[in-house]
PDB file of N, CA and C in Angstrom:
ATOM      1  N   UNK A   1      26.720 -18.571  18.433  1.00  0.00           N
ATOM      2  CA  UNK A   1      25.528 -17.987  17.806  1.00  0.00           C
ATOM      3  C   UNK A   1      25.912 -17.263  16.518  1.00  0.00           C
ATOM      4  N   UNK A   2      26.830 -16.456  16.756  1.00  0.00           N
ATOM      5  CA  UNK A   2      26.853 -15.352  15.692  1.00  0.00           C
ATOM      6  C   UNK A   2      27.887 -17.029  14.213  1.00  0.00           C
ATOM      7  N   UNK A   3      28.548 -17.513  14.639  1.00  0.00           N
ATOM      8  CA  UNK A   3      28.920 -18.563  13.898  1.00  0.00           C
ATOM      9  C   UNK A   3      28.321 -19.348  13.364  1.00  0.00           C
ATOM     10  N   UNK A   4      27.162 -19.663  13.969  1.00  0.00           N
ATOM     11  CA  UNK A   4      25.506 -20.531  13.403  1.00  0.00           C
ATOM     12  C   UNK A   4      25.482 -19.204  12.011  1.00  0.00           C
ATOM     13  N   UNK A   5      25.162 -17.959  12.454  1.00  0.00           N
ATOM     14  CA  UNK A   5      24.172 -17.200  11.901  1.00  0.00           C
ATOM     15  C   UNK A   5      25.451 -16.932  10.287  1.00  0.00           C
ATOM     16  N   UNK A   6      27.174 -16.743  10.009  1.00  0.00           N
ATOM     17  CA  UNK A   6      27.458 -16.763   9.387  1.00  0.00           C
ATOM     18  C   UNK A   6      27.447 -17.831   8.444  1.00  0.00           C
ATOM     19  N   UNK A   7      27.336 -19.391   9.071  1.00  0.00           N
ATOM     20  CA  UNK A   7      27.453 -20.103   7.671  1.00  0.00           C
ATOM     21  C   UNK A   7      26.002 -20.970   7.304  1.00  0.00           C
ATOM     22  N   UNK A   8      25.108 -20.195   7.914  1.00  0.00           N
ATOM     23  CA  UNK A   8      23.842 -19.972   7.430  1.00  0.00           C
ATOM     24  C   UNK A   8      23.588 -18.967   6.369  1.00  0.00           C
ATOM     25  N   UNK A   9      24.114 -17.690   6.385  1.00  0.00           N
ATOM     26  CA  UNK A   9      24.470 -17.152   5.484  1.00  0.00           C
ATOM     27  C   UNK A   9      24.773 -17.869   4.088  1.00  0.00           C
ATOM     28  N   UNK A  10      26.213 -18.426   4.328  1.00  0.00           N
ATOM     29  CA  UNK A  10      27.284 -18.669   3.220  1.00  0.00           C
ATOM     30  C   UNK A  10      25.995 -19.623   2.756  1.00  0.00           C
ATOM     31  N   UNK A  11      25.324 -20.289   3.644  1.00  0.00           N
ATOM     32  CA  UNK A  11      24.533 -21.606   2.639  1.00  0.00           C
ATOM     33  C   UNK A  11      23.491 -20.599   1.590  1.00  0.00           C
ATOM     34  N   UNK A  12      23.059 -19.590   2.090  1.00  0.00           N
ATOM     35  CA  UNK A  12      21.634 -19.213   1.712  1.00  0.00           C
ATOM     36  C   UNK A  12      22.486 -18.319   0.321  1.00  0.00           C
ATOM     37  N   UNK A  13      23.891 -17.835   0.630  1.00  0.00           N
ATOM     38  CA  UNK A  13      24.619 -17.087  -0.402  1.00  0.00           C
ATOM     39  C   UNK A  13      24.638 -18.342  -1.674  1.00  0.00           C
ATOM     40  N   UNK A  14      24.867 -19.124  -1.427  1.00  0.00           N
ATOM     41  CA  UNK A  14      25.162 -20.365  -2.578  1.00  0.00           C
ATOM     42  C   UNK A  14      24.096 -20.786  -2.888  1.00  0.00           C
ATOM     43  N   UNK A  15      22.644 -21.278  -2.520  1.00  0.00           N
ATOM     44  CA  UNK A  15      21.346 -21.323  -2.897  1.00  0.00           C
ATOM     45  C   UNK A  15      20.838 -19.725  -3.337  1.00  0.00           C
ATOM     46  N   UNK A  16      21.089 -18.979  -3.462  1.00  0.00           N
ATOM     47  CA  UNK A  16      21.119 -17.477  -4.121  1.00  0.00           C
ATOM     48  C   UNK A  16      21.730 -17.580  -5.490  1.00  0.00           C
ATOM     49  N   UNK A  17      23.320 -17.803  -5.495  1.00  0.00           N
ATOM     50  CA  UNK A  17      23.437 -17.914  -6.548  1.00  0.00           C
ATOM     51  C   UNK A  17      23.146 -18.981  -8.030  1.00  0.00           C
ATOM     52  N   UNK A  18      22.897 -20.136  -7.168  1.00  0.00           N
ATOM     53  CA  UNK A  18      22.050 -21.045  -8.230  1.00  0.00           C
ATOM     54  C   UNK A  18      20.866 -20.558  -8.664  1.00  0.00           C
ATOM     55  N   UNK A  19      19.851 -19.846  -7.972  1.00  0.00           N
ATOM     56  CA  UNK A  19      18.440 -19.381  -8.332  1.00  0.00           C
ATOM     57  C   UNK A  19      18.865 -18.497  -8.978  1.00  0.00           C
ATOM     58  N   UNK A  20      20.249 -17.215  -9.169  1.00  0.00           N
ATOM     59  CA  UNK A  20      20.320 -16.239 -10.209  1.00  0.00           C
ATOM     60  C   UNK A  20      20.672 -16.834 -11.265  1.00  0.00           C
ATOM     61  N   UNK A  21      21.550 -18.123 -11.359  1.00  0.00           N
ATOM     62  CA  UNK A  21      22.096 -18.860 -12.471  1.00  0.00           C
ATOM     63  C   UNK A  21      21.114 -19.179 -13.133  1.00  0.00           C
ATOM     64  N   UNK A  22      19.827 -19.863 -12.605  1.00  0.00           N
ATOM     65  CA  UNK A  22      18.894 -20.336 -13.104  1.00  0.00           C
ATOM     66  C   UNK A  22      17.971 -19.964 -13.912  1.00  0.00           C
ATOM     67  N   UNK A  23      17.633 -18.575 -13.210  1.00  0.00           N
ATOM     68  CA  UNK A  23      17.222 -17.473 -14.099  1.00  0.00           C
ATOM     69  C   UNK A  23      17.320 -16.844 -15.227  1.00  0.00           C
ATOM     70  N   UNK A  24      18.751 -16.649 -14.961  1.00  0.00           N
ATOM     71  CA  UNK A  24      19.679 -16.315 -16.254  1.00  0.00           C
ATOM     72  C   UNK A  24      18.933 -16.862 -17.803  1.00  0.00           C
ATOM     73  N   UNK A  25      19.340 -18.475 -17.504  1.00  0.00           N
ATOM     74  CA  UNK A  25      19.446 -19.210 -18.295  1.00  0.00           C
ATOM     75  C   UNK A  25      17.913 -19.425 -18.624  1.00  0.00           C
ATOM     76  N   UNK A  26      16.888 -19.154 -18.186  1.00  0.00           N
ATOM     77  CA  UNK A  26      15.814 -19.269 -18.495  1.00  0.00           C
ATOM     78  C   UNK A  26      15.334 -18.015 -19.263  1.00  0.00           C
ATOM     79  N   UNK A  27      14.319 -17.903 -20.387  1.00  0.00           N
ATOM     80  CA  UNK A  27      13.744 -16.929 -21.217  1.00  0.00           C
ATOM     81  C   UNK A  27      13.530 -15.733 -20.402  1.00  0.00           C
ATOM     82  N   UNK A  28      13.886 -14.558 -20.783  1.00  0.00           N
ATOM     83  CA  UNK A  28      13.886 -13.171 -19.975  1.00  0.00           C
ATOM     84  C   UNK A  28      12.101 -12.818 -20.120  1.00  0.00           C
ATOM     85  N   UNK A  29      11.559 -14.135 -19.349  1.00  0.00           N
ATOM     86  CA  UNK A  29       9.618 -13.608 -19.470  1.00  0.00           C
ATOM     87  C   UNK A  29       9.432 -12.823 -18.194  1.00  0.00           C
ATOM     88  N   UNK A  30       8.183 -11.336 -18.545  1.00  0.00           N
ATOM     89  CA  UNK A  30       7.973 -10.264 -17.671  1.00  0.00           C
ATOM     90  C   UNK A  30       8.000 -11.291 -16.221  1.00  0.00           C
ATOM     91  N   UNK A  31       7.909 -12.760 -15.898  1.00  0.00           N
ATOM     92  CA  UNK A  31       7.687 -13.078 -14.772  1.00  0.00           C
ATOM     93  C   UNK A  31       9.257 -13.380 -14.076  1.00  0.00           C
ATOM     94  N   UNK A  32       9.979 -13.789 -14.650  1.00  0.00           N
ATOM     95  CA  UNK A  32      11.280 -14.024 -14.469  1.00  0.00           C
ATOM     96  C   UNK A  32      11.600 -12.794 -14.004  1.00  0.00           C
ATOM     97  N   UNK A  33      11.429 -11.827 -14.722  1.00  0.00           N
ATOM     98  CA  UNK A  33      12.613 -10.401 -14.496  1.00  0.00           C
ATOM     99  C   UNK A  33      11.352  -9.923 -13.287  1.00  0.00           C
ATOM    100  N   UNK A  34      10.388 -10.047 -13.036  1.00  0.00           N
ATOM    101  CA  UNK A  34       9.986  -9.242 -12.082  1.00  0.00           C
ATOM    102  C   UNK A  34      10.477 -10.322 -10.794  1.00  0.00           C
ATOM    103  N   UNK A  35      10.232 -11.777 -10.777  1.00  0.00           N
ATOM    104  CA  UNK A  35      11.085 -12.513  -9.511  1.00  0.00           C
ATOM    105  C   UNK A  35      12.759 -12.168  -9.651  1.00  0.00           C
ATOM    106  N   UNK A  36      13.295 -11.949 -10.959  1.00  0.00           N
ATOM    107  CA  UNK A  36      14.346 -11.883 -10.498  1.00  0.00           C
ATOM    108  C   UNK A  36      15.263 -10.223  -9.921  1.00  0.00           C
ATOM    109  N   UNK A  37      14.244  -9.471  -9.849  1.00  0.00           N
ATOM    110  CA  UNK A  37      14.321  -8.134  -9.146  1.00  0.00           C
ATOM    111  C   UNK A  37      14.008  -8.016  -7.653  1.00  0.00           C
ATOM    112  N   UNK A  38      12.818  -8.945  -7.475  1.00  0.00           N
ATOM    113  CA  UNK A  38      12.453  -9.450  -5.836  1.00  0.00           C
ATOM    114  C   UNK A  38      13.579 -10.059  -5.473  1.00  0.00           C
ATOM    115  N   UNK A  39      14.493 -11.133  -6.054  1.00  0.00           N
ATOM    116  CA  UNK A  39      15.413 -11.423  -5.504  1.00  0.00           C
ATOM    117  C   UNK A  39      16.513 -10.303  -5.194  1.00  0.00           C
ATOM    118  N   UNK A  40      16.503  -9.402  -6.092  1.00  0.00           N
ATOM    119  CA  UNK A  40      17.742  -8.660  -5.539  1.00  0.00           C
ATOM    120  C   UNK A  40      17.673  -7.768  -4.895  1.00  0.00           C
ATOM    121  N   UNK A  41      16.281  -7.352  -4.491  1.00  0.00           N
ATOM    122  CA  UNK A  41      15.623  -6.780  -3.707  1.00  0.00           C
ATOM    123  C   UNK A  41      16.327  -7.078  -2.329  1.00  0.00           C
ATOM    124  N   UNK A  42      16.029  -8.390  -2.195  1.00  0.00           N
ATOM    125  CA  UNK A  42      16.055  -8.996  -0.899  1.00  0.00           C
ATOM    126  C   UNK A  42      17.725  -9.366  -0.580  1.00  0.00           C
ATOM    127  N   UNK A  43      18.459  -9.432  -1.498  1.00  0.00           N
ATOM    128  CA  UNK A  43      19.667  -9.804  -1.044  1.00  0.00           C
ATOM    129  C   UNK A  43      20.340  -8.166  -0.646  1.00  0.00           C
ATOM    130  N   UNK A  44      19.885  -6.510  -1.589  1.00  0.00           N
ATOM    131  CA  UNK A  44      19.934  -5.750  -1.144  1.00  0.00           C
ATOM    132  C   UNK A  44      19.902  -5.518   0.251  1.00  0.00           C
ATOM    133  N   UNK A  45      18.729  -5.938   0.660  1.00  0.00           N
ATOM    134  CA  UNK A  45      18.021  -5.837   2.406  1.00  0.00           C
ATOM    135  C   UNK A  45      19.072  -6.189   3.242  1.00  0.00           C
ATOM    136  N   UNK A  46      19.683  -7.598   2.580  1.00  0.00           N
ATOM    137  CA  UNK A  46      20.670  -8.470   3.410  1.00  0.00           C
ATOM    138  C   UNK A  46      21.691  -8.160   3.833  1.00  0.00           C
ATOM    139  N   UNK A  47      22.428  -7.141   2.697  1.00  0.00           N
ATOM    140  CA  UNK A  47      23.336  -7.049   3.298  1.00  0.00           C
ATOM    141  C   UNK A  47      23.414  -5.753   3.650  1.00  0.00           C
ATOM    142  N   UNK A  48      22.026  -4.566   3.504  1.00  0.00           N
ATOM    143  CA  UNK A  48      22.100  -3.546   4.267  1.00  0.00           C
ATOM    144  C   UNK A  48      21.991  -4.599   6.059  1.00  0.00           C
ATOM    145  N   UNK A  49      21.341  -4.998   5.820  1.00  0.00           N
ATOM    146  CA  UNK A  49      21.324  -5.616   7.415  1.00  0.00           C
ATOM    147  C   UNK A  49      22.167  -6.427   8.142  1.00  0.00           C
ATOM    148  N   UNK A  50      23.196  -6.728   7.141  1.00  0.00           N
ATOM    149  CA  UNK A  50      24.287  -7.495   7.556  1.00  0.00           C
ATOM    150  C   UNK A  50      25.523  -6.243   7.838  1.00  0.00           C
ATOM    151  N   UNK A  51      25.524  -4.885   7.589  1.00  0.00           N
ATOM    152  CA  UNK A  51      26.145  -3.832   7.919  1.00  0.00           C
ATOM    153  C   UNK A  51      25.926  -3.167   8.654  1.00  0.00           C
ATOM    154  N   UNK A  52      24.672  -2.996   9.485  1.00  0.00           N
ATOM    155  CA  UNK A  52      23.936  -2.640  10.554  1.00  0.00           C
ATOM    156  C   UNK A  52      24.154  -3.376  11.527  1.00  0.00           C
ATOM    157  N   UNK A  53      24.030  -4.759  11.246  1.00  0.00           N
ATOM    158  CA  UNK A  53      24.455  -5.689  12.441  1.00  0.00           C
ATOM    159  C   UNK A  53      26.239  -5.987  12.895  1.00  0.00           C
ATOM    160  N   UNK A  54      26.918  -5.422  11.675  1.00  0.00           N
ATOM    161  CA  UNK A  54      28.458  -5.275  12.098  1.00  0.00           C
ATOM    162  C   UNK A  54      28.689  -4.333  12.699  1.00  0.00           C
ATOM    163  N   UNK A  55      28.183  -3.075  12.235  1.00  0.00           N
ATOM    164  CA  UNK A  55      27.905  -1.634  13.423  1.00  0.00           C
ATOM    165  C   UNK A  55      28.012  -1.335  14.676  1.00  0.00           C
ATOM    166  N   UNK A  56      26.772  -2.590  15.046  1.00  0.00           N
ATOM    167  CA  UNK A  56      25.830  -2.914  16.151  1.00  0.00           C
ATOM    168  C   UNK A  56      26.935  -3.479  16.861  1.00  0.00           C
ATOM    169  N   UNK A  57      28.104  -4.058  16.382  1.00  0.00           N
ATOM    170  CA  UNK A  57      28.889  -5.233  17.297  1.00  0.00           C
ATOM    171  C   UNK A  57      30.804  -4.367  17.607  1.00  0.00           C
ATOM    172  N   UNK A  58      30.514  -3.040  16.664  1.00  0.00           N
ATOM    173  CA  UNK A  58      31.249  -2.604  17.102  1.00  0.00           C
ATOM    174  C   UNK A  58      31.338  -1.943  18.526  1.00  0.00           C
TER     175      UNK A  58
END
């Protein structure tokens, strides 16, 4: 389980970083920078919750 749930991770880490690459490279329009703040929003979340759940397993 917990081995499913890490390289589910690693996939969603590498489809993460293409969508920041992508961004990048696209015109800095108010819509870009406000999705690309939701994104880091959410990868924030991730890995507060990915430190909570190492916690949890100590």
């Amino acid at each position: 389980m917990r081995a499913d749930f890490r390289s589910c991770c690693c996939f969603y880490n590498a489809a993460f970083h293409i969508v920041k690459v992508q961004q990048r490279n696209t015109c800095s329009t108010p819509f870009f920078l406000r999705e690309f703040n939701r994104v880091k929003n959410i990868d924030n979340y991730r890995i507060k919750s990915q430190i909570l759940a190492r916690k949890a397993y100590e």
